[in-house]
C-alpha atoms as a PDB file:
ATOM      1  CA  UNK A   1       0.000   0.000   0.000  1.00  0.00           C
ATOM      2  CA  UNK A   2       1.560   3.359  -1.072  1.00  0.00           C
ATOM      3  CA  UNK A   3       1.921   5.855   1.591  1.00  0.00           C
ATOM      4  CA  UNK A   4       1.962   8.848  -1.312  1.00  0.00           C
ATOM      5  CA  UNK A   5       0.409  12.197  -0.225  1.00  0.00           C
ATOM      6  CA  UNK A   6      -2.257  13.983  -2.427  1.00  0.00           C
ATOM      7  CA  UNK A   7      -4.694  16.986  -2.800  1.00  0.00           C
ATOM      8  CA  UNK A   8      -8.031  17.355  -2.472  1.00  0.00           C
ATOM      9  CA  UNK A   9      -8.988  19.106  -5.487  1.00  0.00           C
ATOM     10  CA  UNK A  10     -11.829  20.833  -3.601  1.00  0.00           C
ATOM     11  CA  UNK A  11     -10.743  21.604  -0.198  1.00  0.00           C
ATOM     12  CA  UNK A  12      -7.526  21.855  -1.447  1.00  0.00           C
ATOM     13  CA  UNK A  13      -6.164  19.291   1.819  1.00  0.00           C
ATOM     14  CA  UNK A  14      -3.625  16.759   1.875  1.00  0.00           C
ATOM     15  CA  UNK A  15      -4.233  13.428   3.226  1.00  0.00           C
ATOM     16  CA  UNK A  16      -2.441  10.255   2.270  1.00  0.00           C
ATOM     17  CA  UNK A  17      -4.223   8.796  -0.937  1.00  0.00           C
ATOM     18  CA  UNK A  18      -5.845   5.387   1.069  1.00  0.00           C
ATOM     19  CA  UNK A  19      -8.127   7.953   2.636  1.00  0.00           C
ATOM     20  CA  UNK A  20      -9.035   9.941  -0.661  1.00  0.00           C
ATOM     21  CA  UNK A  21     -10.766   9.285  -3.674  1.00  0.00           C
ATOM     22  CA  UNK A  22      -9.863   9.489  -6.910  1.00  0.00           C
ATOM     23  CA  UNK A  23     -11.743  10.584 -10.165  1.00  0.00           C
ATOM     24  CA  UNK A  24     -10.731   9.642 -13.790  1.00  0.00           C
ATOM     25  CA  UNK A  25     -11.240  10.430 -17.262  1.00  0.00           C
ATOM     26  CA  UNK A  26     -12.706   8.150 -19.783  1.00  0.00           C
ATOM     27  CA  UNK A  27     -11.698   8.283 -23.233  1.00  0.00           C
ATOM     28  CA  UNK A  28     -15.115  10.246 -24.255  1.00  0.00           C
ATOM     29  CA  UNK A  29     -14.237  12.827 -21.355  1.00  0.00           C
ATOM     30  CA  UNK A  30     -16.819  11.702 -18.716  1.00  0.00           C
ATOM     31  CA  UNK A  31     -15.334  12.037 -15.635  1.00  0.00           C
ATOM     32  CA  UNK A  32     -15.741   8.401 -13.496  1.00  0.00           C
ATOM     33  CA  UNK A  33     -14.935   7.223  -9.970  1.00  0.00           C
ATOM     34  CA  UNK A  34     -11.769   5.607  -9.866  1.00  0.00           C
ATOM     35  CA  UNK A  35     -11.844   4.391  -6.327  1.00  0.00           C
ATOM     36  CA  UNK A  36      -9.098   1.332  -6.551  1.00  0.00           C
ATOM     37  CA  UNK A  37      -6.796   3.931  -8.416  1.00  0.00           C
ATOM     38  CA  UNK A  38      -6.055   1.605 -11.568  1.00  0.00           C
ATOM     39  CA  UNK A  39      -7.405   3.906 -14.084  1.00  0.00           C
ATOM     40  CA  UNK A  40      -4.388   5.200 -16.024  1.00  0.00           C
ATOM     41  CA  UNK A  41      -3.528   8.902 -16.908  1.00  0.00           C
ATOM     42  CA  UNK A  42      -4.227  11.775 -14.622  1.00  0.00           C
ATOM     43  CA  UNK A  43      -6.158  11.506 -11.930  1.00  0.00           C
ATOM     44  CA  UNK A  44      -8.176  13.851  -9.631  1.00  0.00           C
ATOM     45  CA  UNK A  45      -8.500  13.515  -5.614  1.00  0.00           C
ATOM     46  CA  UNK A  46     -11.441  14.310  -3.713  1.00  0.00           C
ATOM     47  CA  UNK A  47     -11.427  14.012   0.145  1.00  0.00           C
ATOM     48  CA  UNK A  48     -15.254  15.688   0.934  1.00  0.00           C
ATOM     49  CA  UNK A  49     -17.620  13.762   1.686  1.00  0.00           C
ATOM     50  CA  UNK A  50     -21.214  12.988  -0.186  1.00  0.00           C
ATOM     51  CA  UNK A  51     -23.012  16.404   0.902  1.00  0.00           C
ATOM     52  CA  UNK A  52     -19.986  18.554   0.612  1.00  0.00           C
ATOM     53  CA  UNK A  53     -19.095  17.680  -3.215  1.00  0.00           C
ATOM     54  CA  UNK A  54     -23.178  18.316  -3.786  1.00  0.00           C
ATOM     55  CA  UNK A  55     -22.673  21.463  -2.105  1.00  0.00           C
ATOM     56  CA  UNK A  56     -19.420  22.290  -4.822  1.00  0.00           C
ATOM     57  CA  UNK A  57     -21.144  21.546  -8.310  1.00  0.00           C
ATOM     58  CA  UNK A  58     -19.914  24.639 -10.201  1.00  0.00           C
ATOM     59  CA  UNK A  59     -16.111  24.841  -8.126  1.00  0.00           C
ATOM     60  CA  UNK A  60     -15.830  20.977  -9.284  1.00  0.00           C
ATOM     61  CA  UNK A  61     -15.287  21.656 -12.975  1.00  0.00           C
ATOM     62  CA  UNK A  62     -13.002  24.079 -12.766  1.00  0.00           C
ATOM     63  CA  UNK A  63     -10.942  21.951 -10.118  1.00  0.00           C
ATOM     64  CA  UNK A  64     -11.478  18.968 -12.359  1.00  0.00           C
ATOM     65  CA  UNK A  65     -10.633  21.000 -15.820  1.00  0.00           C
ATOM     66  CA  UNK A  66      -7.187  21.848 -13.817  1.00  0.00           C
ATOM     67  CA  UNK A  67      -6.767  18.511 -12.320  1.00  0.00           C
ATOM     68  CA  UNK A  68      -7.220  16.773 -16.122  1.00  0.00           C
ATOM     69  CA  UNK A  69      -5.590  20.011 -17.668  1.00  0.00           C
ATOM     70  CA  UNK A  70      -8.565  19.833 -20.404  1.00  0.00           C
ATOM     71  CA  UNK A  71     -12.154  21.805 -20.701  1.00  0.00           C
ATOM     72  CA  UNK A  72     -13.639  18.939 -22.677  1.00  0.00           C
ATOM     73  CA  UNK A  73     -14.938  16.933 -19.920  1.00  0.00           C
ATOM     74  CA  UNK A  74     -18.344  15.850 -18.638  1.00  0.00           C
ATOM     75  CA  UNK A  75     -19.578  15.777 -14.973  1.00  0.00           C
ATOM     76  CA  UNK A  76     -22.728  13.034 -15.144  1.00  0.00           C
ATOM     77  CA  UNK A  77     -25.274  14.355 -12.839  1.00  0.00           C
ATOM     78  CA  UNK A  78     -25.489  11.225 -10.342  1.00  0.00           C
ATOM     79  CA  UNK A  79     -21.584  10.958  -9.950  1.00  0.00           C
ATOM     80  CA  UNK A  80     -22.097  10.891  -6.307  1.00  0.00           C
ATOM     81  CA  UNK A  81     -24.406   7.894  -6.483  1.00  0.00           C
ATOM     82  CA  UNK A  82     -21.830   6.142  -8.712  1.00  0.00           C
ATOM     83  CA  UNK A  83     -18.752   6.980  -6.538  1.00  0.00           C
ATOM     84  CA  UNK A  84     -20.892   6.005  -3.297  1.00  0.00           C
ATOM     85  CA  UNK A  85     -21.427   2.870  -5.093  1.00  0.00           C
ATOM     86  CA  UNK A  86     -17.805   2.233  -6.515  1.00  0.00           C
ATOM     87  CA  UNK A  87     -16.801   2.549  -2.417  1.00  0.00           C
ATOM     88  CA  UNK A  88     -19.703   0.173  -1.056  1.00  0.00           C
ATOM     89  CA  UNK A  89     -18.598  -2.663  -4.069  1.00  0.00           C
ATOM     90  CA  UNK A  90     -14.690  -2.018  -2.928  1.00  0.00           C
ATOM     91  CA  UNK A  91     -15.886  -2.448   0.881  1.00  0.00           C
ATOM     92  CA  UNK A  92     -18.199  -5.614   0.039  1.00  0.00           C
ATOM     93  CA  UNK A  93     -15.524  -7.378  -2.242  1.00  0.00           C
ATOM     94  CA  UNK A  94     -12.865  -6.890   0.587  1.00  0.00           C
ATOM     95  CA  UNK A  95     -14.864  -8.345   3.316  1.00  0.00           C
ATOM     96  CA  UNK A  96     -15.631 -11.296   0.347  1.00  0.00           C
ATOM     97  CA  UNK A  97     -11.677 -11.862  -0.211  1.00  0.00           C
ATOM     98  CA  UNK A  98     -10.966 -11.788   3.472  1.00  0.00           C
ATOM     99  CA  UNK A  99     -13.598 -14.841   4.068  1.00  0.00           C
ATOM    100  CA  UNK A 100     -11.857 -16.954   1.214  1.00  0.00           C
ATOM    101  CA  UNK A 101      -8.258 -16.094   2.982  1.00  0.00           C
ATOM    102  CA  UNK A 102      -9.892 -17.362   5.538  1.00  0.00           C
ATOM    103  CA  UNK A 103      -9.319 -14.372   7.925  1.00  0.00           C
ATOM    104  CA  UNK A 104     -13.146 -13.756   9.280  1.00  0.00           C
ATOM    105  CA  UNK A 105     -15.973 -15.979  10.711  1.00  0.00           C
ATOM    106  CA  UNK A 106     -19.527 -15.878  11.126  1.00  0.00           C
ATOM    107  CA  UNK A 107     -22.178 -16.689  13.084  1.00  0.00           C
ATOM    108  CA  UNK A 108     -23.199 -15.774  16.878  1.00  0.00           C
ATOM    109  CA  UNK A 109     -21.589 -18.929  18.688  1.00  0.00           C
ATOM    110  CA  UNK A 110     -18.289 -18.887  16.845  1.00  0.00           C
ATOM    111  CA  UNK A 111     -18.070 -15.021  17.137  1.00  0.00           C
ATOM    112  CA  UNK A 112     -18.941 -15.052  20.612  1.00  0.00           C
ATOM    113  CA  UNK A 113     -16.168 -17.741  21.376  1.00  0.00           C
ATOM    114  CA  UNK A 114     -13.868 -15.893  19.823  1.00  0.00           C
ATOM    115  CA  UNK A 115     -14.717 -12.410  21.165  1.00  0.00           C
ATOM    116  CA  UNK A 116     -14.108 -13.682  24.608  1.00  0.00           C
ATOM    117  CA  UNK A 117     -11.150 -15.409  23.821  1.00  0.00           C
ATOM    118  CA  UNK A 118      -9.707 -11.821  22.851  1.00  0.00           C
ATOM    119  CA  UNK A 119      -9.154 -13.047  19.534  1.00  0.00           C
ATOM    120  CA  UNK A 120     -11.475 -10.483  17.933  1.00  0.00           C
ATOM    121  CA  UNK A 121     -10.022  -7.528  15.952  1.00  0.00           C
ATOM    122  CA  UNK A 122     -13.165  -6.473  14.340  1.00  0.00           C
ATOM    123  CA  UNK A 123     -16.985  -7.155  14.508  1.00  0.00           C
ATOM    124  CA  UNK A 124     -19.549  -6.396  12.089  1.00  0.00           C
ATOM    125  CA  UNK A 125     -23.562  -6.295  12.410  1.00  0.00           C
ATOM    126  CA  UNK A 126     -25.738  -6.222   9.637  1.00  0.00           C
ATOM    127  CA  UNK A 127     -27.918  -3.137   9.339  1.00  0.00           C
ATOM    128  CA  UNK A 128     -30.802  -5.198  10.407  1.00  0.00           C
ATOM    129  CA  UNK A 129     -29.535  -7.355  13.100  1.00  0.00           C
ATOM    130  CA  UNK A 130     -31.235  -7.867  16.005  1.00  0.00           C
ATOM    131  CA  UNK A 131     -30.004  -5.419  18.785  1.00  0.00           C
ATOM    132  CA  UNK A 132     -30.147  -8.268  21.803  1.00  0.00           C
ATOM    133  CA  UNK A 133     -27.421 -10.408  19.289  1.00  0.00           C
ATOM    134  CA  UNK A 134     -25.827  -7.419  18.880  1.00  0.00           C
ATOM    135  CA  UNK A 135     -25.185  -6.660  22.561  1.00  0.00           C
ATOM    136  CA  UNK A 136     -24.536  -9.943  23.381  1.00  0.00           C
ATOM    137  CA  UNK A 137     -21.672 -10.113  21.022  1.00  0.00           C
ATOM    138  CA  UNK A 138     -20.120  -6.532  21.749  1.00  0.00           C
ATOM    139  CA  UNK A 139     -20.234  -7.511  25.394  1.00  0.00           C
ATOM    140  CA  UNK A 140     -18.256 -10.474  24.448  1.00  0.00           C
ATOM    141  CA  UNK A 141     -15.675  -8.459  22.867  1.00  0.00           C
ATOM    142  CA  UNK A 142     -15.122  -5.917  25.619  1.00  0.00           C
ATOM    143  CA  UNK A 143     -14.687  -8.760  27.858  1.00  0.00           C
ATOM    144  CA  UNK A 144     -12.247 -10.315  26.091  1.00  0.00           C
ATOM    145  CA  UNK A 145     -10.383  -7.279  25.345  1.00  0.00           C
ATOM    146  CA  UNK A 146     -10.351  -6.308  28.879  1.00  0.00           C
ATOM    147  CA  UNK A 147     -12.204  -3.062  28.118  1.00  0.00           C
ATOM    148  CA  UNK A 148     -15.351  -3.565  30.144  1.00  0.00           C
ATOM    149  CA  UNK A 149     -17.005  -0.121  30.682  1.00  0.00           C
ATOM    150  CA  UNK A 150     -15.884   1.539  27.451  1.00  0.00           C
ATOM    151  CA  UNK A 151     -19.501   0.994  25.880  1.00  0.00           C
ATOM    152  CA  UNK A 152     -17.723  -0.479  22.234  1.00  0.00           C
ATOM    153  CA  UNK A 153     -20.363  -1.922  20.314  1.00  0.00           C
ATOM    154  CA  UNK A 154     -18.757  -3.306  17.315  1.00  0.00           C
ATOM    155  CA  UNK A 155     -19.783  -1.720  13.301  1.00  0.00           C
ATOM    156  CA  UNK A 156     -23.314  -1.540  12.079  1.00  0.00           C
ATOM    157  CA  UNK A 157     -22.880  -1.596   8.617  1.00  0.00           C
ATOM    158  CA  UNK A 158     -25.216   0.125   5.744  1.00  0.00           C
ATOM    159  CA  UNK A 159     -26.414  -2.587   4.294  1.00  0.00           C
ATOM    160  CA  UNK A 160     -28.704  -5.841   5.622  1.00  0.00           C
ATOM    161  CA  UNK A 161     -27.990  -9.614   6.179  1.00  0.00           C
ATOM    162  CA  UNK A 162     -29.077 -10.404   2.068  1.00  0.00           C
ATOM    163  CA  UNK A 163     -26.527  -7.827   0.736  1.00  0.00           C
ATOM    164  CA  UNK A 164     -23.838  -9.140   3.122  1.00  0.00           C
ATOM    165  CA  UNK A 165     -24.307 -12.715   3.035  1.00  0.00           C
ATOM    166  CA  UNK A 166     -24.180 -12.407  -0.918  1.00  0.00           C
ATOM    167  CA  UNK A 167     -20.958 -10.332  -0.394  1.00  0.00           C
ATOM    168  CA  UNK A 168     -19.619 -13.498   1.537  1.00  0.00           C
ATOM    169  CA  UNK A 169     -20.993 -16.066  -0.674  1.00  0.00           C
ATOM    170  CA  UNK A 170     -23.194 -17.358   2.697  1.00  0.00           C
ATOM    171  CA  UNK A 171     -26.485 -17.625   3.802  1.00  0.00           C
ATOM    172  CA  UNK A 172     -28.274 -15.575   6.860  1.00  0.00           C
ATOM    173  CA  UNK A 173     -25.050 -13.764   7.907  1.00  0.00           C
ATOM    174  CA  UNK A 174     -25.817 -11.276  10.256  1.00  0.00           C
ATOM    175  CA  UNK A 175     -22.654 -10.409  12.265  1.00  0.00           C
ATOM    176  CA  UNK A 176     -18.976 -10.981  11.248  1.00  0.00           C
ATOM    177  CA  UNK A 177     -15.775 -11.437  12.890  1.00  0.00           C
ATOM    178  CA  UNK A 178     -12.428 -10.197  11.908  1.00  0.00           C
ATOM    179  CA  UNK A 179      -9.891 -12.575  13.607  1.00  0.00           C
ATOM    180  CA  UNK A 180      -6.741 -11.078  12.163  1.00  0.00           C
ATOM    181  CA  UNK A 181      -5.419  -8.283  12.545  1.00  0.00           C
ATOM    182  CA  UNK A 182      -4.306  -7.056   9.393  1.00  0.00           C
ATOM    183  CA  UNK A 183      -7.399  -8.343   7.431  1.00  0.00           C
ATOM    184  CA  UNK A 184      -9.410  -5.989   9.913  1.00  0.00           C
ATOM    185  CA  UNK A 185      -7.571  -3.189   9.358  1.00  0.00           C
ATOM    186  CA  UNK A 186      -8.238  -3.432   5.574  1.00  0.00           C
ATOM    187  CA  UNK A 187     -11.380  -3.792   6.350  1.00  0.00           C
ATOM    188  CA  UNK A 188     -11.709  -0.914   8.608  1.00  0.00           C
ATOM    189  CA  UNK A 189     -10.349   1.445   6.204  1.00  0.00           C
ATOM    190  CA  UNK A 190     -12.695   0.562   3.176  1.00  0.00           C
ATOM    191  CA  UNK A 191     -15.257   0.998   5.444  1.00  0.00           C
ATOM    192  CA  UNK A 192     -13.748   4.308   6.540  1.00  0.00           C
ATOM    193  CA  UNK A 193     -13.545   5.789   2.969  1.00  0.00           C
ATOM    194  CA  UNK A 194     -17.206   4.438   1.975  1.00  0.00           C
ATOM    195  CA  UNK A 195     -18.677   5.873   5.462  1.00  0.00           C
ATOM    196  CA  UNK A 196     -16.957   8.956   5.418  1.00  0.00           C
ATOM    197  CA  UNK A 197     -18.303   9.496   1.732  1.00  0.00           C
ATOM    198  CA  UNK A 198     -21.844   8.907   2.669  1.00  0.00           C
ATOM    199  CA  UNK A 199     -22.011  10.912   5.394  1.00  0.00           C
ATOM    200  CA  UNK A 200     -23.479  10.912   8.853  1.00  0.00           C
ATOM    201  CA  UNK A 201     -27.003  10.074   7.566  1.00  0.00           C
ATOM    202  CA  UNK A 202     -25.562   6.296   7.014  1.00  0.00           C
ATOM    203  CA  UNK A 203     -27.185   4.189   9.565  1.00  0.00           C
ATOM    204  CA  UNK A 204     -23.852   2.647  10.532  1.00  0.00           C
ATOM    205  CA  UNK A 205     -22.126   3.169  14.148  1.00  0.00           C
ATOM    206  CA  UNK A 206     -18.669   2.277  14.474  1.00  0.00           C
ATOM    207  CA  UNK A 207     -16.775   1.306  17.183  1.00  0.00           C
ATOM    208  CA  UNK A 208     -12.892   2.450  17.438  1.00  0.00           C
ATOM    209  CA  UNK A 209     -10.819   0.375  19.498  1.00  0.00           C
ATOM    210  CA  UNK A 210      -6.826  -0.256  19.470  1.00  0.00           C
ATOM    211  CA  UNK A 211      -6.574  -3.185  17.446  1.00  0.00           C
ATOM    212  CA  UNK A 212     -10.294  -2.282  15.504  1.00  0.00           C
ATOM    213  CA  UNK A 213      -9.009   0.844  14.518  1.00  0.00           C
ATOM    214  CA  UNK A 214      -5.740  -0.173  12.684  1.00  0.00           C
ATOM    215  CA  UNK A 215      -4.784   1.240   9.608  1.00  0.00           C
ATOM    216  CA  UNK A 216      -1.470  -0.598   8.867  1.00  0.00           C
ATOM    217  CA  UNK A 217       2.068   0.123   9.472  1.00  0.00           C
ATOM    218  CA  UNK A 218       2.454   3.545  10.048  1.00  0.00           C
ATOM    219  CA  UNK A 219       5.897   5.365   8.652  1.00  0.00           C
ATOM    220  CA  UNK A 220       7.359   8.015   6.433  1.00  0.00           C
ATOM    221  CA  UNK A 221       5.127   9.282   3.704  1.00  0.00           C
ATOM    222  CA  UNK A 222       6.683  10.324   0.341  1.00  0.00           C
ATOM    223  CA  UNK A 223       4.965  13.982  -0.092  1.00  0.00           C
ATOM    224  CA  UNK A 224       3.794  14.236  -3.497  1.00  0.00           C
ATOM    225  CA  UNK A 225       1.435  17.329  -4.242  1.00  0.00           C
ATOM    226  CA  UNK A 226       0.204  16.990  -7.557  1.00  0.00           C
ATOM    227  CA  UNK A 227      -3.149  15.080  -7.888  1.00  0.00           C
ATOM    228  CA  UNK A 228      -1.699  12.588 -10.632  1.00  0.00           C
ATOM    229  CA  UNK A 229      -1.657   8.790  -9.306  1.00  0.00           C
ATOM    230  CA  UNK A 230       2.271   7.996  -8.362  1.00  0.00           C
END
């Protein structure tokens, strides 16, 4: 993972590019999300959120002609809803590779088990899990991370038991376990950069603890400040 530094076209901040998202260019000039950065040519970074690049229709083209270095582009009018689904796919299909590298598990008894065993890194609840499982499990995890009292409830994510358990290839999941640490902090950060996006309106709650709130090994970052991919 690159630890390259970039600018927010719009709010004109630097943040290292995992956080960010970037916009590309298609060959007819409409400008696309790009969120796994593999697009090639120039690229444009945004680092507002859902509401806040709404709020900057008419500064975005001019920030995007610069970016691209080209007039002749095309904003579509729903490129919100297509980057805020770009970031849910990327956060779905990394929770799917991390259950075929075997890194997460499922279901209450197994989660539970390993929650008190203080083998839990990360836990996950369906947005329409029930809130009884839900507490059950979170208690589980504060007790086995010897952080009774701190009220950590685990992740409600944005999206119900059928959209996760196809995103797993499983039936009826409603909660999931990260059991390794590194697989939950790649987790945790596409979840980061789709929540953020979306905005406080998302019916997701997370819960930031030590090991939940990982983001990799931290180090020197090689400052770059155009908003071109390295």
């Amino acid at each position: 993972m690159s630890d390259a530094i970039r600018t927010c076209i719009l709010s004109r901040e630097e943040a290292p590019r995992e956080g960010l998202i970037r916009l590309a260019l298609s060959p007819d000039g409409e400008v696309l999300p790009d969120v796994r950065a593999k697009a090639p040519g120039r690229g444009a970074w945004i680092g507002v959120d859902r509401a806040e690049l709404d709020a900057s229709a008419k500064k975005l083209r001019g920030a995007l002609a610069r970016a691209f270095k080209t007039q002749d582009l095309r904003i579509p009018d729903d490129l919100g809803d297509r980057i805020a689904e770009h970031l849910r796919r990327a956060a779905l299909d990394r929770l799917g590779l991390e259950a075929k590298a075997g890194h997460l598990i499922v279901g209450g008894e197994r989660i539970e088990t390993a929650a008190r065993a203080g083998k839990l890194h990360l836990l996950l609840h369906a947005a329409d899990a029930g809130a009884d499982g839900s507490r059950k499990l979170a208690q589980a995890m504060r007790v086995g991370a010897d952080r009774e009292g701190s009220g950590e409830t685990g992740f409600t994510l944005p999206v119900d038991r059928t959209i996760l358990s196809l995103a797993l290839g499983r039936e009826n999941v409603v909660h999931v376990g990260l059991t390794d640490a590194r697989a939950a902090a790649r987790v945790r950060d596409a979840l980061d950069r789709w929540l953020r996006f979306i905005g406080p309106d998302s019916p997701s709650k997370p819960c930031a603890t030590g090991s939940q709130g990982a983001s990799g090994a931290s180090g020197g970052t090689r400052h770059e400040n155009d908003e071109r991919t390295g």
